[in-house]
Protein backbone atom coordinates (compact mmCIF):
# COMPACT_ATOMS: atom_id res chain seq x y z
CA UNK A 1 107.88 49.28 -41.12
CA UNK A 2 109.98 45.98 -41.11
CA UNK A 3 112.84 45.35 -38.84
CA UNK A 4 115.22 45.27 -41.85
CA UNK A 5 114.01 48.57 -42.63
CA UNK A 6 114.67 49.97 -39.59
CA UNK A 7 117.72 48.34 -39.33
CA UNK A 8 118.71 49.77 -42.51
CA UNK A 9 117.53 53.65 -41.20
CA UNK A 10 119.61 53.73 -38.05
CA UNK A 11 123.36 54.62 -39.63
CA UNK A 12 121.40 57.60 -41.64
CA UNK A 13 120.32 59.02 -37.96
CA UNK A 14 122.43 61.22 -35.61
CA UNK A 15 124.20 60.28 -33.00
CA UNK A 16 121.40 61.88 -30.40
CA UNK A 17 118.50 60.19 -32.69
CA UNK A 18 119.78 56.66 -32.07
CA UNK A 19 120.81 57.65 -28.46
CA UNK A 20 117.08 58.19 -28.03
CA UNK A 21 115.76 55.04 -29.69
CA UNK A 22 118.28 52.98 -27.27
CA UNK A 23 116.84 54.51 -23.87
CA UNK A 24 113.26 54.23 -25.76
CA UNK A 25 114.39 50.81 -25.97
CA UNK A 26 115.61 50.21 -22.49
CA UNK A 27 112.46 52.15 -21.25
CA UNK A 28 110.39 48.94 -23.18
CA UNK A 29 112.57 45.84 -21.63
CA UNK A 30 112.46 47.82 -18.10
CA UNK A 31 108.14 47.69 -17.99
CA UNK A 32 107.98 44.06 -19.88
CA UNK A 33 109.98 42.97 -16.87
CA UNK A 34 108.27 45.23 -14.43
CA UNK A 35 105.08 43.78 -15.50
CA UNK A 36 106.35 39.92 -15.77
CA UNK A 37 107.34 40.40 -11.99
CA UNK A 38 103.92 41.86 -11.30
CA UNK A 39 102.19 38.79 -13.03
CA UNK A 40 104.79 36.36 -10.90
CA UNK A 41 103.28 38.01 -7.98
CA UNK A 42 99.49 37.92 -8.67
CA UNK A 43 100.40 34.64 -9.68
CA UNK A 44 101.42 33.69 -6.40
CA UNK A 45 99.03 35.79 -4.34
CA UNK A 46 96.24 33.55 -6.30
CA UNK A 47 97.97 30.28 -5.61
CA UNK A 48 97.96 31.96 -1.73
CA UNK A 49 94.69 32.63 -1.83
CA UNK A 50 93.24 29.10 -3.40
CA UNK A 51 94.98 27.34 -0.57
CA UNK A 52 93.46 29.14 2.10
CA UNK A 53 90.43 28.48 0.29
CA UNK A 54 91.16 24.76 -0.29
CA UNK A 55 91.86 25.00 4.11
CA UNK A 56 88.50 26.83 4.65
CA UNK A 57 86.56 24.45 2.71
CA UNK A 58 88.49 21.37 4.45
CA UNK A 59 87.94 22.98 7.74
CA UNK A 60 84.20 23.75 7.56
CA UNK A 61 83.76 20.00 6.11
CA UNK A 62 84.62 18.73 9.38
């Protein structure tokens, strides 16, 4: 189904349908950003962890 169709559905559905698409909808940004801040922090955990690496390899050069 297209977003125009959709679109095009929504006034046809009751006021407690579309109430439950919105939270479904809310429900869908809330774990995309839930999961972009849980990629940020892997993301940084890895950086954390190839610099200690990068320290350990400098350190047992010497």
């Amino acid at each position: 189904m297209s977003t125009s169709e959709i679109l095009s559905e929504l006034p046809k559905l009751s006021r407690v349908e579309r109430r439950a698409i919105f939270n479904r909808l809310i429900e869908l940004d809330e774990d995309a950003e839930v999961l972009d801040e849980r990629r940020r922090q892997a993301d940084e955990a890895f950086q954390m962890l190839d610099a200690m690496e990068v320290e350990d390899a400098e350190s047992e050069a010497r």
